[in-house]
C-alpha atoms as a PDB file:
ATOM      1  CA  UNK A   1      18.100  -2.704  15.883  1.00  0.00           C
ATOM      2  CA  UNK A   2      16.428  -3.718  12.497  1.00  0.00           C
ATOM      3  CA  UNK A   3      15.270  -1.574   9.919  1.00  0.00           C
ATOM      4  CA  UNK A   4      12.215  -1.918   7.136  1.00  0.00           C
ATOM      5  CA  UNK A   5      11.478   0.112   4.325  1.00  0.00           C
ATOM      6  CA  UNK A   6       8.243   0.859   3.540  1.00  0.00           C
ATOM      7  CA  UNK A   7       7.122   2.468  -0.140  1.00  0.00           C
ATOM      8  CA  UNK A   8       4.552   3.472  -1.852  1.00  0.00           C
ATOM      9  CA  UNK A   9       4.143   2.410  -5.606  1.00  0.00           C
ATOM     10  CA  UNK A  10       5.422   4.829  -8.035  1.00  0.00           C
ATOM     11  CA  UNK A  11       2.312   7.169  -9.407  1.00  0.00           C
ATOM     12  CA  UNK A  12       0.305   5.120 -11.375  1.00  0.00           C
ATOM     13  CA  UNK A  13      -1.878   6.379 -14.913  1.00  0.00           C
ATOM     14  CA  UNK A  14      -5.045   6.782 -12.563  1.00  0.00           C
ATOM     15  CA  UNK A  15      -3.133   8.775  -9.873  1.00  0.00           C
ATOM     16  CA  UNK A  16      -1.852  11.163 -12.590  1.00  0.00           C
ATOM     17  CA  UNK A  17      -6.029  11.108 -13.819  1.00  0.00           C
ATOM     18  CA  UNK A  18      -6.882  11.825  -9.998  1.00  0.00           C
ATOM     19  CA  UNK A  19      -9.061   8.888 -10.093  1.00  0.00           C
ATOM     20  CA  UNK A  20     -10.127   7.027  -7.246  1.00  0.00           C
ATOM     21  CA  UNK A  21      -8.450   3.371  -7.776  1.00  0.00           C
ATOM     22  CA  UNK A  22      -8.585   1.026  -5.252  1.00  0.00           C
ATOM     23  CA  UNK A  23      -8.157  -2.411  -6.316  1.00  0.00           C
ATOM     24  CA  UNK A  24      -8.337  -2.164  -9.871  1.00  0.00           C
ATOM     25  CA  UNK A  25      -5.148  -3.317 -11.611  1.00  0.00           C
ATOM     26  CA  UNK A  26      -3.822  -0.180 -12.710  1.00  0.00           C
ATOM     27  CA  UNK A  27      -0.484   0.218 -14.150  1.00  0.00           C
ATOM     28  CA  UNK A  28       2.359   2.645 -13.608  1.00  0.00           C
ATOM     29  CA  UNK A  29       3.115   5.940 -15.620  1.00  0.00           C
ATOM     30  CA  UNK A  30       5.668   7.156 -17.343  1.00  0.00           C
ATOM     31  CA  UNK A  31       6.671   9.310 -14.057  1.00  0.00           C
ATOM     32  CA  UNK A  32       5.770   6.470 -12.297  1.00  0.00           C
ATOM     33  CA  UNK A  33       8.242   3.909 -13.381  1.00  0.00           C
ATOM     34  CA  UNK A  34      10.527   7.268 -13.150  1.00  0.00           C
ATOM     35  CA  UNK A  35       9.722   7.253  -9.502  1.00  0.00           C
ATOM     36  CA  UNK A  36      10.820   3.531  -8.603  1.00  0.00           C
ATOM     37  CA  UNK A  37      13.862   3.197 -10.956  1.00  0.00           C
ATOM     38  CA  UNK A  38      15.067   6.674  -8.611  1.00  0.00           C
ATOM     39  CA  UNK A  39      13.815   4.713  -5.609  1.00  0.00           C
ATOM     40  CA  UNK A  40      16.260   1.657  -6.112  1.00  0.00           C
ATOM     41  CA  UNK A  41      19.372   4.302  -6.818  1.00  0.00           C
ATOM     42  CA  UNK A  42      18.409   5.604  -3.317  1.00  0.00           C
ATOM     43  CA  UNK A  43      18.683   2.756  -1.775  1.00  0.00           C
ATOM     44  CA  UNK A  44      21.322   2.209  -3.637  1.00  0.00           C
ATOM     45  CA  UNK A  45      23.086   5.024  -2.582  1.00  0.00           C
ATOM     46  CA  UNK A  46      22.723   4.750   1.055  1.00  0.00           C
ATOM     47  CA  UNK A  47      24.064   0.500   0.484  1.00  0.00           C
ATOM     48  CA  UNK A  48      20.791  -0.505   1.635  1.00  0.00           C
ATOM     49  CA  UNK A  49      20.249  -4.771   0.475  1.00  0.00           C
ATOM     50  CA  UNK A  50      17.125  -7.086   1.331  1.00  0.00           C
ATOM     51  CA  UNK A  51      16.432 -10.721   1.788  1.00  0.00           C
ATOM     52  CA  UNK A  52      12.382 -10.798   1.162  1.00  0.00           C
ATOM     53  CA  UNK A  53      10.642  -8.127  -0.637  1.00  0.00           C
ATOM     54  CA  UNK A  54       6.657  -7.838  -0.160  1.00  0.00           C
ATOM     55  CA  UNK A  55       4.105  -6.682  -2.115  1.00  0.00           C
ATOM     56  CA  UNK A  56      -0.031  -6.698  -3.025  1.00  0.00           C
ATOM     57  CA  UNK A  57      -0.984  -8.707  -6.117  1.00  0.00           C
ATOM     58  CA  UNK A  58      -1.652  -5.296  -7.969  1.00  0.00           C
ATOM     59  CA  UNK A  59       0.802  -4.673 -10.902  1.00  0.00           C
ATOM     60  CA  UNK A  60       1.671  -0.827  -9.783  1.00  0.00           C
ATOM     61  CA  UNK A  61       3.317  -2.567  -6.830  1.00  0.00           C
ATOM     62  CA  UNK A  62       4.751  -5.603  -8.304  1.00  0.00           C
ATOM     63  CA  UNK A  63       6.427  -3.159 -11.330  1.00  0.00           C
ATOM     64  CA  UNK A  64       7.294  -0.735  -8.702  1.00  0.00           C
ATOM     65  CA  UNK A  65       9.418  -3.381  -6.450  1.00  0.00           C
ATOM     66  CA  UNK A  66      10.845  -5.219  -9.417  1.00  0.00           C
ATOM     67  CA  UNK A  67      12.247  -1.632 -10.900  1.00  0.00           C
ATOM     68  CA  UNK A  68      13.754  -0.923  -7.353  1.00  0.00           C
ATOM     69  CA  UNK A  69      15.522  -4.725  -6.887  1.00  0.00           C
ATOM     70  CA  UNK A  70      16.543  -4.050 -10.458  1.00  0.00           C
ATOM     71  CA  UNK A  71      18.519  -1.030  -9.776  1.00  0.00           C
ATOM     72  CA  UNK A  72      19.724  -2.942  -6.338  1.00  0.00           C
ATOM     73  CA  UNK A  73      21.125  -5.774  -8.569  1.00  0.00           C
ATOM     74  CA  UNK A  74      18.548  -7.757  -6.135  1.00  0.00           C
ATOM     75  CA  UNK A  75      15.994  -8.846  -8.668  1.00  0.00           C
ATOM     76  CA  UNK A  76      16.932 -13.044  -7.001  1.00  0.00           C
ATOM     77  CA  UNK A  77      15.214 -12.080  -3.722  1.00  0.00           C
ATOM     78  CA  UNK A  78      12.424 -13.745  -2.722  1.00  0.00           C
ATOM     79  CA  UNK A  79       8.957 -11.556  -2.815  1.00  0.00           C
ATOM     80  CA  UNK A  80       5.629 -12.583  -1.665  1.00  0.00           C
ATOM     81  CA  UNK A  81       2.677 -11.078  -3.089  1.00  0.00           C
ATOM     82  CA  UNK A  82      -0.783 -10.430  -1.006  1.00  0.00           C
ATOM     83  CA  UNK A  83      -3.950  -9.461  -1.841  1.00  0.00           C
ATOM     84  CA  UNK A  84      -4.295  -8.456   2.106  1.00  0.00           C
ATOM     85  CA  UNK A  85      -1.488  -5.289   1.209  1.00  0.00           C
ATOM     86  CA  UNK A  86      -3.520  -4.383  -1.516  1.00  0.00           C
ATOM     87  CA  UNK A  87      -4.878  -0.781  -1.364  1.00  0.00           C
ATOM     88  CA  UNK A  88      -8.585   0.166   0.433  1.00  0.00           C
ATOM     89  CA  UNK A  89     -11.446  -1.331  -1.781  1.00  0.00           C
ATOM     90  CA  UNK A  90     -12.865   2.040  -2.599  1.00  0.00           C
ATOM     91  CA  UNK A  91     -16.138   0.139  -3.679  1.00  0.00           C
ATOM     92  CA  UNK A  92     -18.367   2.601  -5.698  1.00  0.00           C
ATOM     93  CA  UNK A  93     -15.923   5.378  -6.058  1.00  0.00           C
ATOM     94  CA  UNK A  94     -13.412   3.335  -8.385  1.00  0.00           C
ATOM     95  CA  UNK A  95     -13.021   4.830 -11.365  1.00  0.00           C
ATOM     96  CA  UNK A  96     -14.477   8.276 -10.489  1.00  0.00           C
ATOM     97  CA  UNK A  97     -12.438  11.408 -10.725  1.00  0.00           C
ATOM     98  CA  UNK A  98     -11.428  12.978  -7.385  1.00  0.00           C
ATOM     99  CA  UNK A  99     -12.294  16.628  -7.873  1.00  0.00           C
ATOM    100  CA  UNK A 100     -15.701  15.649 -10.267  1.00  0.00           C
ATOM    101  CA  UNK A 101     -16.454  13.565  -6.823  1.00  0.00           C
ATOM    102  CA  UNK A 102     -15.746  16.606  -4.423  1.00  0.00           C
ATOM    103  CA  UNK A 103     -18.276  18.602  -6.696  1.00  0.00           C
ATOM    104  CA  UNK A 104     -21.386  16.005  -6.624  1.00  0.00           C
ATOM    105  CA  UNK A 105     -20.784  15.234  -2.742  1.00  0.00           C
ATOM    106  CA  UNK A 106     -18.802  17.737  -1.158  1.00  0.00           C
ATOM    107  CA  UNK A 107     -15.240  18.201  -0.051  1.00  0.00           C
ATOM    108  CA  UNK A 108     -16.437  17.312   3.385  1.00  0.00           C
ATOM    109  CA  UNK A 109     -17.853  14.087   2.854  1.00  0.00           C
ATOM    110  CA  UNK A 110     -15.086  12.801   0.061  1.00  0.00           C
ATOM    111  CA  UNK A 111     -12.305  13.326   2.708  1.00  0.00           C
ATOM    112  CA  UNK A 112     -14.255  11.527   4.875  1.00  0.00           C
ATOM    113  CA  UNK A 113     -14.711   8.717   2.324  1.00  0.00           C
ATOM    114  CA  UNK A 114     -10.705   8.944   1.480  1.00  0.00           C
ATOM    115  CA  UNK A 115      -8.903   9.385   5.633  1.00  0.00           C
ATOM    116  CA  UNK A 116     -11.686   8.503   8.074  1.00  0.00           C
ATOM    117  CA  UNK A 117     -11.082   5.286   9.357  1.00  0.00           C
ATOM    118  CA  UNK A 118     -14.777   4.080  10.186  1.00  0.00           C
ATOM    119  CA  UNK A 119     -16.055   5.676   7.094  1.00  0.00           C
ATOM    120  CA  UNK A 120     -17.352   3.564   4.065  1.00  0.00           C
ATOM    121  CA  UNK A 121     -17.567   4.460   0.545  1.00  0.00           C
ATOM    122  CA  UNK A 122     -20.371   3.722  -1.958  1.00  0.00           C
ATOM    123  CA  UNK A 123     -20.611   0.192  -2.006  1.00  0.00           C
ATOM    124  CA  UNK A 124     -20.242  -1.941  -5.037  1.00  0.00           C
ATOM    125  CA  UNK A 125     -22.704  -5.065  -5.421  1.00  0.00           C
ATOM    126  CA  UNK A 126     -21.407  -8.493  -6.686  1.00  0.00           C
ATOM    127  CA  UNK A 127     -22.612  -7.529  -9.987  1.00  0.00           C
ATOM    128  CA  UNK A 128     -20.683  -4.558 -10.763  1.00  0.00           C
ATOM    129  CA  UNK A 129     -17.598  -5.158 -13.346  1.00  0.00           C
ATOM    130  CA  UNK A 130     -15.696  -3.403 -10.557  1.00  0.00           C
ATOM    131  CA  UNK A 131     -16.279  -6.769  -7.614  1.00  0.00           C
ATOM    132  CA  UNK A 132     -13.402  -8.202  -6.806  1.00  0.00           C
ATOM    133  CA  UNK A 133     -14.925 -11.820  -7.462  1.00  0.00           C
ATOM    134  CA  UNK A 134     -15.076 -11.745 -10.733  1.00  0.00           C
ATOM    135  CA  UNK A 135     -10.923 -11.227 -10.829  1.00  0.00           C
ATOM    136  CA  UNK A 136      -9.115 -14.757 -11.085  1.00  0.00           C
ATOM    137  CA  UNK A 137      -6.738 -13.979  -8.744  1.00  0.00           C
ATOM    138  CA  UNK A 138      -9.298 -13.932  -5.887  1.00  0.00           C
ATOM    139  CA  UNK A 139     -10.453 -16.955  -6.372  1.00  0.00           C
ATOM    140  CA  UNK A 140      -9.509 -18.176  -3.135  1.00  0.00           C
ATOM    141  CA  UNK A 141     -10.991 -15.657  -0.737  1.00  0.00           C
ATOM    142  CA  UNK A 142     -13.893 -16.536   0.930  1.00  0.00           C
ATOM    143  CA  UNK A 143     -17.350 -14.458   0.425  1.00  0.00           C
ATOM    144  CA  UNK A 144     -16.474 -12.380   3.497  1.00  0.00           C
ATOM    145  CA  UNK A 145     -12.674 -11.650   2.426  1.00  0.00           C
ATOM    146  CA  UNK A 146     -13.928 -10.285  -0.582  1.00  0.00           C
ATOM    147  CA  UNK A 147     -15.302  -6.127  -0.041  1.00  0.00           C
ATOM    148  CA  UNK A 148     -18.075  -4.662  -1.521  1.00  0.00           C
ATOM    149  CA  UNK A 149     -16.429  -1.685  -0.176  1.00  0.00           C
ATOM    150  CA  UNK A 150     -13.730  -0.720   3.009  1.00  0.00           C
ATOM    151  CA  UNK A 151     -13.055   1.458   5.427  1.00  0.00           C
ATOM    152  CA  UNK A 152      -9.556   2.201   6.664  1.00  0.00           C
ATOM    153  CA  UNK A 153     -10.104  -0.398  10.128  1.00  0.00           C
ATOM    154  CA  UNK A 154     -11.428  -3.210   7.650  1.00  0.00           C
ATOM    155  CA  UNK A 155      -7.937  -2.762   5.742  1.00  0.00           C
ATOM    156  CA  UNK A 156      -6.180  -2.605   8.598  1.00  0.00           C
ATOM    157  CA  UNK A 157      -7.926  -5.901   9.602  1.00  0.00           C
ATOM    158  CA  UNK A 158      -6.401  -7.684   6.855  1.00  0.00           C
ATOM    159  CA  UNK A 159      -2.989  -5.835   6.783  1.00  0.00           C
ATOM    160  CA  UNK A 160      -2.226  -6.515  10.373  1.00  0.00           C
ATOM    161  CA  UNK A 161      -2.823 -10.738  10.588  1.00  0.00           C
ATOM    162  CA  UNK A 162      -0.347 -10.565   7.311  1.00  0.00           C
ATOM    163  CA  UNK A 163       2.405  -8.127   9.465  1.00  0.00           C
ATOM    164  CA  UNK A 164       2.240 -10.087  12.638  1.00  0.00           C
ATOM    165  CA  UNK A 165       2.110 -13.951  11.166  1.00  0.00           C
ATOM    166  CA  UNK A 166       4.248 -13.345   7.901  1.00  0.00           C
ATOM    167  CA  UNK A 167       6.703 -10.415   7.447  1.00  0.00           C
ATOM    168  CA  UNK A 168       7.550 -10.036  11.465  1.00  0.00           C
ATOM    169  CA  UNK A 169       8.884 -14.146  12.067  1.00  0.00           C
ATOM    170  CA  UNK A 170      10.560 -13.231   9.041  1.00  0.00           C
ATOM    171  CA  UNK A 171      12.348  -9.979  10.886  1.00  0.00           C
ATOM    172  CA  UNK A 172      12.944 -11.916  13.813  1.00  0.00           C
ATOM    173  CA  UNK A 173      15.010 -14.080  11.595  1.00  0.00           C
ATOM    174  CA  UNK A 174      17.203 -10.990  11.197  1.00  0.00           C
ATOM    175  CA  UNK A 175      16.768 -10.521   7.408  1.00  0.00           C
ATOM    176  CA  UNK A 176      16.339  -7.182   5.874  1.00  0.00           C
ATOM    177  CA  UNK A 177      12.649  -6.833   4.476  1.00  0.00           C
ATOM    178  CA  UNK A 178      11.308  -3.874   1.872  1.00  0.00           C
ATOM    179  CA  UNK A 179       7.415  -3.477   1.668  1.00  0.00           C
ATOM    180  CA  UNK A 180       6.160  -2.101  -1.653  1.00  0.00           C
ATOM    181  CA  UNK A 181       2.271  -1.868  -1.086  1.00  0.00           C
ATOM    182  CA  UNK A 182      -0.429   0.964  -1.328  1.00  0.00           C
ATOM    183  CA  UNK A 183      -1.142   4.597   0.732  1.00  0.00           C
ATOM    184  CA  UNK A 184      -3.905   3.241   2.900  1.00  0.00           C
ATOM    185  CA  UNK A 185      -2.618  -0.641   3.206  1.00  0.00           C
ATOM    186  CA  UNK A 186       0.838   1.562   4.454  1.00  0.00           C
ATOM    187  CA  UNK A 187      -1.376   4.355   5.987  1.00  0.00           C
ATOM    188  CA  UNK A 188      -2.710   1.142   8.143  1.00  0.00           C
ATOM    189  CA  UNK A 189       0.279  -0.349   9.334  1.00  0.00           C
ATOM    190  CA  UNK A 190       2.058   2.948   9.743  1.00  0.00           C
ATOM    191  CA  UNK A 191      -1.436   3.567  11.933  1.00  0.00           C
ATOM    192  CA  UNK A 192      -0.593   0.381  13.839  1.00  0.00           C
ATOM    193  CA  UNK A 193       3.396   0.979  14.098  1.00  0.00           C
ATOM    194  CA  UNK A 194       3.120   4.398  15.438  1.00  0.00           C
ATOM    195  CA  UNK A 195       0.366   3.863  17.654  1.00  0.00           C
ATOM    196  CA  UNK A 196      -1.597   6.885  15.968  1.00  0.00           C
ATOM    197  CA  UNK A 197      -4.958   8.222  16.700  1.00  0.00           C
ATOM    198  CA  UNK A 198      -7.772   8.305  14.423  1.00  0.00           C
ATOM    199  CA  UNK A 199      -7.270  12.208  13.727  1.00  0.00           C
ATOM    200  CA  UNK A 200      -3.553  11.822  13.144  1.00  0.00           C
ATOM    201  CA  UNK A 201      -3.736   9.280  10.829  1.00  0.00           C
ATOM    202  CA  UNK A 202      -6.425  10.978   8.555  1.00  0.00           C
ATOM    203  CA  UNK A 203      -3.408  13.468   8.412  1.00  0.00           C
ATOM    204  CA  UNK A 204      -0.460  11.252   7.327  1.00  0.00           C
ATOM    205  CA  UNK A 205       0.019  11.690   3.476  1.00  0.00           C
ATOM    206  CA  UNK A 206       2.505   8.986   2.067  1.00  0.00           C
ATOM    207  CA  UNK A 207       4.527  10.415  -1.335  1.00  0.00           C
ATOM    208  CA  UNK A 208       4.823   7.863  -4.152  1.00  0.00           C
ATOM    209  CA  UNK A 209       8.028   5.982  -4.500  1.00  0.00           C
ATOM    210  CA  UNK A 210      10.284   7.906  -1.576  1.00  0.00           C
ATOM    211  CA  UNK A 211      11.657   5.175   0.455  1.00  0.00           C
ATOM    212  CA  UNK A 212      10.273   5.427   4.393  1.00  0.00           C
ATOM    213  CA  UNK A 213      12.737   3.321   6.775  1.00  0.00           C
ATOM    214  CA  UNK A 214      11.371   2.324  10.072  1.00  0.00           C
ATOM    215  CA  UNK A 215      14.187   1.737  12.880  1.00  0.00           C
ATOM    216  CA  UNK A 216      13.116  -0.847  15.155  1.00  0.00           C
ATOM    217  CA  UNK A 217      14.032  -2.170  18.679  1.00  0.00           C
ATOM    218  CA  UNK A 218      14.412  -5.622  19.633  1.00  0.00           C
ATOM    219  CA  UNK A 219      10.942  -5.913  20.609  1.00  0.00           C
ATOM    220  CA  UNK A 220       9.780  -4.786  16.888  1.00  0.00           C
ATOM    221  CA  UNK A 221       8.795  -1.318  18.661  1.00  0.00           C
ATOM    222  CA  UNK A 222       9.455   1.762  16.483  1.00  0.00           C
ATOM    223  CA  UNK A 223      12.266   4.205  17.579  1.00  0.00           C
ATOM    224  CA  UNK A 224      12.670   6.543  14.466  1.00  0.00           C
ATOM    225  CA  UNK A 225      11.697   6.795  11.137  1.00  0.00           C
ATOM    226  CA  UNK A 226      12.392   9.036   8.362  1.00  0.00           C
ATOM    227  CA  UNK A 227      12.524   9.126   4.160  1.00  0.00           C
ATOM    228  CA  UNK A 228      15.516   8.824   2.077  1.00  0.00           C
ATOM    229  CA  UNK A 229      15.933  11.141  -0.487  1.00  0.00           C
END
């Protein structure tokens, strides 16, 4: 059996807003950094240890894993960063307050926007401040790796290539992995992991910064999971 923990950053200054963020680089709160220094004396607790951490190249995630390997005295393990377990591109909507965004539209179509997998927000066009393209650390993405805007299956596109060809050879290999990404790039592999429908995902809410362990058979295939708390 091999177990992975899963986690979602710790709230971050535009959660706590209840704005719609996506891939902009937004940073941790005060509760936030709270939430992954607890996190790490979890795992702590429970004598949980890693060999390769993973997260997106957004700094809520990076901060968030570095203040849980701190508390783990693990801060010397490897961790590989990805753009493809960065958060849905929420295109048009980034920036925008959730409950303003409920009153223009409706509460009907914003959850739509937000859970249903083939649904695409507002998008953004490649002149908008908000395009990934203009951000240095996409440089290397092609024109089609970089959204204008995503739905849940699109992230799920990119997620999944990096979970089969990078992080499972690596389980294979029998070391301990922790994922620190976002609530849909999780809400996509979690999709993938547990084999769930389109309606049950839309349902699955992910808390920031509780750590979710998968327990795995030999064939990768998911036998329990549950948080730590």
């Amino acid at each position: 059996m091999q177990k992975v923990v899963l986690i979602r950053h710790g709230e971050s200054l535009w959660n706590h807003e209840n704005r719609f963020t996506g891939w902009t680089d937004v940073d941790l709160s005060e509760d936030g950094c709270l939430q992954a220094h607890k996190a790490g004396q979890v795992l702590k607790k429970y004598d949980y240890n890693f060999d390769a951490g993973f997260t997106s190249v957004l700094k809520r995630s990076i901060k968030t894993m570095h203040y849980i390997l701190e508390e783990l005295d693990h801060l010397w393990i490897p961790v590989t960063k990805s753009w493809r377990l960065n958060e849905r591109f929420y295109g048009a909507l980034q920036g925008l307050n959730k409950d303003e965004t409920i009153a223009k539209y409706g509460e009907e179509q914003v959850q739509k926007w937000r859970r249903d997998p083939n649904e695409h927000p507002p998008a953004v066009t490649k002149e908008d401040q908000r395009y990934p393209g203009h951000d240095l650390r996409y440089k290397d993405l092609t024109d089609r790796e970089i959204p204008l805007t995503e739905n849940l299956s699109e992230t799920m596109d990119r997620v999944l290539p990096f979970w089969n060809e990078i992080i499972v050879p690596i389980i294979r290999q029998n070391q301990k992995v922790i994922i620190c990404a976002h609530g849909n790039s999780l809400r996509a592999l979690i999709k993938y992991m547990d084999n769930l429908s389109d309606e049950d995902v839309t349902k699955l809410e992910i808390p920031t910064a509780v750590p979710w362990v998968y327990e795995l058979d030999k064939g990768l295939n998911t036998i329990k999971h549950y948080y730590l708390e």
